[in-house]
Protein backbone atom coordinates (compact mmCIF):
# COMPACT_ATOMS: atom_id res chain seq x y z
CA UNK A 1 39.79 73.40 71.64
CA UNK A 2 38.94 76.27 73.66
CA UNK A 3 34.69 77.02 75.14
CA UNK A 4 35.17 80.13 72.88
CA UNK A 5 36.58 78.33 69.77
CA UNK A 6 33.67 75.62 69.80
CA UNK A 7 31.02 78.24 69.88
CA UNK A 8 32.42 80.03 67.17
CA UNK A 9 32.89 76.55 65.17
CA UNK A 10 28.99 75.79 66.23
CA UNK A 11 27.81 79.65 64.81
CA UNK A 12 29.89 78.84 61.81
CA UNK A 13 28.68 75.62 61.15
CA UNK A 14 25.03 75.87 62.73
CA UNK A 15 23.77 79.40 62.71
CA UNK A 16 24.82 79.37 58.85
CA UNK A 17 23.81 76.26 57.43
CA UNK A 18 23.14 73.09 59.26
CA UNK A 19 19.94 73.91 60.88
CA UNK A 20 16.80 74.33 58.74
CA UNK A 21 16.18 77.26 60.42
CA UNK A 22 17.47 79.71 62.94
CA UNK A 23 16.35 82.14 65.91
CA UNK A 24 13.30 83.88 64.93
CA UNK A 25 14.37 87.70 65.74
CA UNK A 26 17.69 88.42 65.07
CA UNK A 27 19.01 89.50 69.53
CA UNK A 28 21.53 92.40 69.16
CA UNK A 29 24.56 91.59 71.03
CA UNK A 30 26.09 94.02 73.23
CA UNK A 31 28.88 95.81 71.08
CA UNK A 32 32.11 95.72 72.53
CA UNK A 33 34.93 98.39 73.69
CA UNK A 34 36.14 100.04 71.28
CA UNK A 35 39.49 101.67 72.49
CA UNK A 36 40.38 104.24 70.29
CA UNK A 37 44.27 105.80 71.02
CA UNK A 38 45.25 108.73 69.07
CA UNK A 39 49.02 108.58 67.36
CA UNK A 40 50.74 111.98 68.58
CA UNK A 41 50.29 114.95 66.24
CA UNK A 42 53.57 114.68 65.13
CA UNK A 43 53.44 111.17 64.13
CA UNK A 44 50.36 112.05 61.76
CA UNK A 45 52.21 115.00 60.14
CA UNK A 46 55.11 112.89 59.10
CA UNK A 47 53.72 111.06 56.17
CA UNK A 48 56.65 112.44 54.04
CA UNK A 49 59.10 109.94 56.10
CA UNK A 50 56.82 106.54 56.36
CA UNK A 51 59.92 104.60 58.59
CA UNK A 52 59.62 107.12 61.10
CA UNK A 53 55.78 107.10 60.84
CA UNK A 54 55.50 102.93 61.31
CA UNK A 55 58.67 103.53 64.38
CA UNK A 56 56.70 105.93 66.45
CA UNK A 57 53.16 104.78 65.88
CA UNK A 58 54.22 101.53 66.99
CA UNK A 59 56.25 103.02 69.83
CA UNK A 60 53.06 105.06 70.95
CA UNK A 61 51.31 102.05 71.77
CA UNK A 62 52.91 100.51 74.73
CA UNK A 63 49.75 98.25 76.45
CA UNK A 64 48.44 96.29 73.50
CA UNK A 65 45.74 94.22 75.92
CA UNK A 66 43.58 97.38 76.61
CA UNK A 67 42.89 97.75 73.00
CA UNK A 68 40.03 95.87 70.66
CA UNK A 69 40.86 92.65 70.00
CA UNK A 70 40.02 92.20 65.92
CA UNK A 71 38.75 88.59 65.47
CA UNK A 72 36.17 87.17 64.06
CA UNK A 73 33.84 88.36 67.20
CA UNK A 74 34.34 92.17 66.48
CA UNK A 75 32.64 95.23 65.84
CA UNK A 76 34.63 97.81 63.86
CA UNK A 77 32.95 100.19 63.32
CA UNK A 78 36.09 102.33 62.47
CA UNK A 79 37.63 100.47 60.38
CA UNK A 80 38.04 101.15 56.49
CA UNK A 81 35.68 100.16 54.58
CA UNK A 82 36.80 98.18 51.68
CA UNK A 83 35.21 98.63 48.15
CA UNK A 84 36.38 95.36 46.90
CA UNK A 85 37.59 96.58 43.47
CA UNK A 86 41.41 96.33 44.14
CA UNK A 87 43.17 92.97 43.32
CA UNK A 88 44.63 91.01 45.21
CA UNK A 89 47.97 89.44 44.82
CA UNK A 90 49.49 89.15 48.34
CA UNK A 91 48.50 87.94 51.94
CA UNK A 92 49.79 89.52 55.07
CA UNK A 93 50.62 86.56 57.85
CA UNK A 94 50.91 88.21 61.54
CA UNK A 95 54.36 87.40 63.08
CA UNK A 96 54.25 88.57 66.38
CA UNK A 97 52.65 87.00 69.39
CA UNK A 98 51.54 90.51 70.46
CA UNK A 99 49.80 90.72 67.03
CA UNK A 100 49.88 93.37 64.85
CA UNK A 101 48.33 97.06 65.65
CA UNK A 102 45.34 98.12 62.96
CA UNK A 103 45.40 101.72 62.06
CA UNK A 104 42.77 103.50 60.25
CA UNK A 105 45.17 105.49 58.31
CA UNK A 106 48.87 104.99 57.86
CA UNK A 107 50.01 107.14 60.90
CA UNK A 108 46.33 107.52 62.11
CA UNK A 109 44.13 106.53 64.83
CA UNK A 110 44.50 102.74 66.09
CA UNK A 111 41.51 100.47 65.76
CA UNK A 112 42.78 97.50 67.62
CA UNK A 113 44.97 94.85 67.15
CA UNK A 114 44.71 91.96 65.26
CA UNK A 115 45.91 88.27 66.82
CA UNK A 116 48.53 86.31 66.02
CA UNK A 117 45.61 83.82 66.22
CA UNK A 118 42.30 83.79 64.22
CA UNK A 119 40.08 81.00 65.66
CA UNK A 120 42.81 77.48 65.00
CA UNK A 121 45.22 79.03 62.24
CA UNK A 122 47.96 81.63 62.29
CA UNK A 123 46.21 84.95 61.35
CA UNK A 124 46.77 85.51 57.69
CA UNK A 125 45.11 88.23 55.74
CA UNK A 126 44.45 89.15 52.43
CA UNK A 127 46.36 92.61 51.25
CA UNK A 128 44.34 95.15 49.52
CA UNK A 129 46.80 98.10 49.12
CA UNK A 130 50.69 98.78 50.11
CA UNK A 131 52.15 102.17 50.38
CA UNK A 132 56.04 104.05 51.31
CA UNK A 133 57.26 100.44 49.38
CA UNK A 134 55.42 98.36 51.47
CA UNK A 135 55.72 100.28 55.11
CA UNK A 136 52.21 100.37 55.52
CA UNK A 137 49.84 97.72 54.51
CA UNK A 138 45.98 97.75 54.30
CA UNK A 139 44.67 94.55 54.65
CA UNK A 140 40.86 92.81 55.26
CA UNK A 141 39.96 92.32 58.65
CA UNK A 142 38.17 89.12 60.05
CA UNK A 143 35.58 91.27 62.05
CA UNK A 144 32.37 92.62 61.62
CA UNK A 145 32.16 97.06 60.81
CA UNK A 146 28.86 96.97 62.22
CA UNK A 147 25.44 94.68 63.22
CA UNK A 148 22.93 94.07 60.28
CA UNK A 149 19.99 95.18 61.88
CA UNK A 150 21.99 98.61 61.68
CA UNK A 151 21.15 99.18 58.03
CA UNK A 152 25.07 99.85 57.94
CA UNK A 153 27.28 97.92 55.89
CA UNK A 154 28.58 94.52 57.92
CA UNK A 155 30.79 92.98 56.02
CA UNK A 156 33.97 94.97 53.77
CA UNK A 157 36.54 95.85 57.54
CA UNK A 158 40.07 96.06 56.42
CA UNK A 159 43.02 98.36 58.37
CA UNK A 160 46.57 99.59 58.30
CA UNK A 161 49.23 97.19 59.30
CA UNK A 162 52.92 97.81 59.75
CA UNK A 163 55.09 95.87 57.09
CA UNK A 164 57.29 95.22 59.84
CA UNK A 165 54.64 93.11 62.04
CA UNK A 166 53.53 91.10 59.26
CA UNK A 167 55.12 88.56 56.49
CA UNK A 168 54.13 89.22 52.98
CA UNK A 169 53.55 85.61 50.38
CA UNK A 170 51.67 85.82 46.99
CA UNK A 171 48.24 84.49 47.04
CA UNK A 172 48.48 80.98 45.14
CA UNK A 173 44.43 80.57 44.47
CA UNK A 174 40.93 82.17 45.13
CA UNK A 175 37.81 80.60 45.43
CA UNK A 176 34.92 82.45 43.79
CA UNK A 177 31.19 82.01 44.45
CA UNK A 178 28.81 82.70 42.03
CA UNK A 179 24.89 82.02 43.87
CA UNK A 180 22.93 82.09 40.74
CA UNK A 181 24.88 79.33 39.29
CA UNK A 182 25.23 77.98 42.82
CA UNK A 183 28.57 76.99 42.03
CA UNK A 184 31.87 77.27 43.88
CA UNK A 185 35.10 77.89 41.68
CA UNK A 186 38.82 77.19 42.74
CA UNK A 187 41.06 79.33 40.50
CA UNK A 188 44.98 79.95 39.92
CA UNK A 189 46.24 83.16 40.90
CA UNK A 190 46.80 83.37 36.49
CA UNK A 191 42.62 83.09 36.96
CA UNK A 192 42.86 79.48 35.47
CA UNK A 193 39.99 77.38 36.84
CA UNK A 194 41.38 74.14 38.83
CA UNK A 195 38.53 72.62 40.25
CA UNK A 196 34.50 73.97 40.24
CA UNK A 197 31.46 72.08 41.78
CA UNK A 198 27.52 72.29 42.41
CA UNK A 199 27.02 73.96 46.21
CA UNK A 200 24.25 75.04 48.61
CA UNK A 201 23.80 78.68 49.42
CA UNK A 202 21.16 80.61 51.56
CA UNK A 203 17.39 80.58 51.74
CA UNK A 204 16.26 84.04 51.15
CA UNK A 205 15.14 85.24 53.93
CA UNK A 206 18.80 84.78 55.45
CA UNK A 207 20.88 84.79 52.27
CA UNK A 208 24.70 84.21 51.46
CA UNK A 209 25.88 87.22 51.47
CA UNK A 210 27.66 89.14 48.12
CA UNK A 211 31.36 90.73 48.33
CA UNK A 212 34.80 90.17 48.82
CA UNK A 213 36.45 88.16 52.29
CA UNK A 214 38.98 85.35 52.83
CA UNK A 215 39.29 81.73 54.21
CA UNK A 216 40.15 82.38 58.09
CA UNK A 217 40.82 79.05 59.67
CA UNK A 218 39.21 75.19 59.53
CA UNK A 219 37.66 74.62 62.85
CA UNK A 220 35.93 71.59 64.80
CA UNK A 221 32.84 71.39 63.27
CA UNK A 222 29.37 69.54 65.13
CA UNK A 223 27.35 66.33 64.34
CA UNK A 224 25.43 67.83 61.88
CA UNK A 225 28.37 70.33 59.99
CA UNK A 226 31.19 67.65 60.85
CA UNK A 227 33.77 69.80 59.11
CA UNK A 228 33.94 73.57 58.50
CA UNK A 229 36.33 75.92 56.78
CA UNK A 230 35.17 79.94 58.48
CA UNK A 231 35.58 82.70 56.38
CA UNK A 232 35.72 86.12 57.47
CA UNK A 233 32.45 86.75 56.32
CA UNK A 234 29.13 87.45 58.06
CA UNK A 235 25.41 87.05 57.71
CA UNK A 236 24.20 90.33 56.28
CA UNK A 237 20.88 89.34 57.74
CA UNK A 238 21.39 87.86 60.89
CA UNK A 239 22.86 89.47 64.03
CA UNK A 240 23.84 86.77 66.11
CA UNK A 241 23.12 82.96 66.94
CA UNK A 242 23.47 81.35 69.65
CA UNK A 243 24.66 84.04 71.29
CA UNK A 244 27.65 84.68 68.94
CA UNK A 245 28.27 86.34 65.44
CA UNK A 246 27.12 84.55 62.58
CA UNK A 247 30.44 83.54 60.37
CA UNK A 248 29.63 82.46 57.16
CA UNK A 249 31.07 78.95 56.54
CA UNK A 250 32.20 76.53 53.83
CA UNK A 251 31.45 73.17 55.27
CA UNK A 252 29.83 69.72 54.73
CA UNK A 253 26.79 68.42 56.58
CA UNK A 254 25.22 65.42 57.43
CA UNK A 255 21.38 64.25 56.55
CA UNK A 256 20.81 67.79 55.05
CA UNK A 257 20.61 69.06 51.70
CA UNK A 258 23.98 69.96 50.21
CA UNK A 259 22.54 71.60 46.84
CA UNK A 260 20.15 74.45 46.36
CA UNK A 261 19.25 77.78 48.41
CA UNK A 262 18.85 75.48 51.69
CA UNK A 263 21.11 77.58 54.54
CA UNK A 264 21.30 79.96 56.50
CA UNK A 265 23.62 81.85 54.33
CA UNK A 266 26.90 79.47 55.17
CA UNK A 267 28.46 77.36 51.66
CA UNK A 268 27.35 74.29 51.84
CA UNK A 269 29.62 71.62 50.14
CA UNK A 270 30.44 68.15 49.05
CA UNK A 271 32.85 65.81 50.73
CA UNK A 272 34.86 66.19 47.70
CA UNK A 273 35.20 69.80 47.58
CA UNK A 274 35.60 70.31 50.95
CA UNK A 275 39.03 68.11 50.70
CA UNK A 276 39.70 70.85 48.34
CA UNK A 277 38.68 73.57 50.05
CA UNK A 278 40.93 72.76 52.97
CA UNK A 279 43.54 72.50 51.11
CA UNK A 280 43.87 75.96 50.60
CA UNK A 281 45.78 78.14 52.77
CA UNK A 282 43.78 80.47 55.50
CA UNK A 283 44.18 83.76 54.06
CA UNK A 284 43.18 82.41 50.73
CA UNK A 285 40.77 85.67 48.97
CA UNK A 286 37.10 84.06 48.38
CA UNK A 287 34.67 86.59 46.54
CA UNK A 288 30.96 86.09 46.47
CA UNK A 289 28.86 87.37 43.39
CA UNK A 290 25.21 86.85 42.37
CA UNK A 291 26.13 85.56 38.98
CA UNK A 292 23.78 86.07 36.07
């Protein structure tokens, strides 16, 4: 595993739920490039042909390394903000080792590109609305749109894809977690419940976050959060940790409490429902929801 992977896998695992607590202030990282390139004119003002729209937007962009790179260490400030309302039947898999160009409108302004990597799985993404039969695809992001000390939303990115740089599979479950009940829920994609079990959530001064995200990618987890699952999820109340952004994860930890609003906003599970959990294809939609 790669320097950058582990620190990612310790922010996921520590900065969100194995410590007791975290840094005091949250330290506002330095927000990367954002390299915004403009699809010509005529591109943008062909909407009534969408083949020829995807063909020269994709054309237009002949240096893919000098533009964002959309993992689960970005800022996105441009991106579309989702509203979480839409549902979701299909994921989007990236197919190219290039990765696939984000636009934040079919035909519109590129945001960046997103991997053919996210952290240790093949980038797959949940897809939250298709237009010109599937030509263009908007889909969630694993970055953040912007830093919570902003006061601007964090979590919610998604972006245009091509349909051509991307492979299309229906979702086969969801995971739904409901922090009143404290309660993680494993359902069908007919909404039948398969599995649902008693989980730890966030303290409240750095809380699990509420909305709509997927599972990105199992990574090496520490001593103390031996296995981890990262969503593409943030802290809504923590800027970074240990000098890196603060993933929400679904993992397991060891001597700490595994019930009750303990964390530092990350899902804190059995050993048993983290088999189950794992189980699940990355890409897999998870929705968080303060229950009743």
């Amino acid at each position: 595993m790669s320097p950058r992977l582990l620190t990612v896998a310790l922010s996921a695992g520590l900065a969100l739920g194995a410590l007791t607590g975290c840094a005091g202030s949250p330290v506002v990282p330095a927000a990367g490039v954002v390299h915004a390139v403009q699809v010509p004119a005529d591109t943008a003002a062909s909407k009534s042909n969408p083949p020829a729209v995807v063909v020269r937007a994709l054309s237009a962009i002949a240096d893919r390394s000098q533009l964002t790179l959309i993992d689960s260490w970005a800022l996105t400030p441009t991106a579309v903000l989702d509203n979480g309302q839409s549902a979701i039947t299909q994921t989007a898999a990236v197919t190219g080792a290039a990765g696939a160009l984000v636009f934040d409108a079919p035909g519109g302004d590129v945001i960046g590109v997103l991997p053919s990597r996210t952290l240790s799985a093949d980038t797959t993404v949940p897809i939250v609305e298709t237009r010109y039969d599937g030509a263009w695809l908007r889909v969630e992001l694993p970055s953040r749109m912007n830093l919570p000390s902003s006061g601007l939303a964090t979590n919610g990115a998604s972006g245009w894809v091509s349909g051509s740089e991307v492979t299309v599979a229906d979702v086969a479950s969801s995971v739904v977690v409901d922090l009143h009940a404290r309660t993680l829920t494993i359902l069908t994609a007919a909404g039948e419940v398969t599995y649902s079990a008693e989980v730890g959530i966030g303290k409240a001064a750095t809380p699990t976050p509420t909305g709509r995200g997927y599972l990105a990618s199992v990574v090496d987890g520490t001593s103390s959060t031996p296995r981890v699952f990262a969503s593409s999820l943030h802290s809504a109340a923590i800027d970074e940790y240990s000098g890196d952004s603060a993933v929400i994860g679904a993992h397991t930890v060891a001597g700490l409490p595994r019930t009750g609003a303990v964390s530092n906003g990350c899902i804190r599970l059995s050993e048993a429902t983290q088999d189950l959990v794992e189980a699940l294809p990355p890409g897999t939609p998870i929705t968080i929801n303060q229950g009743v």
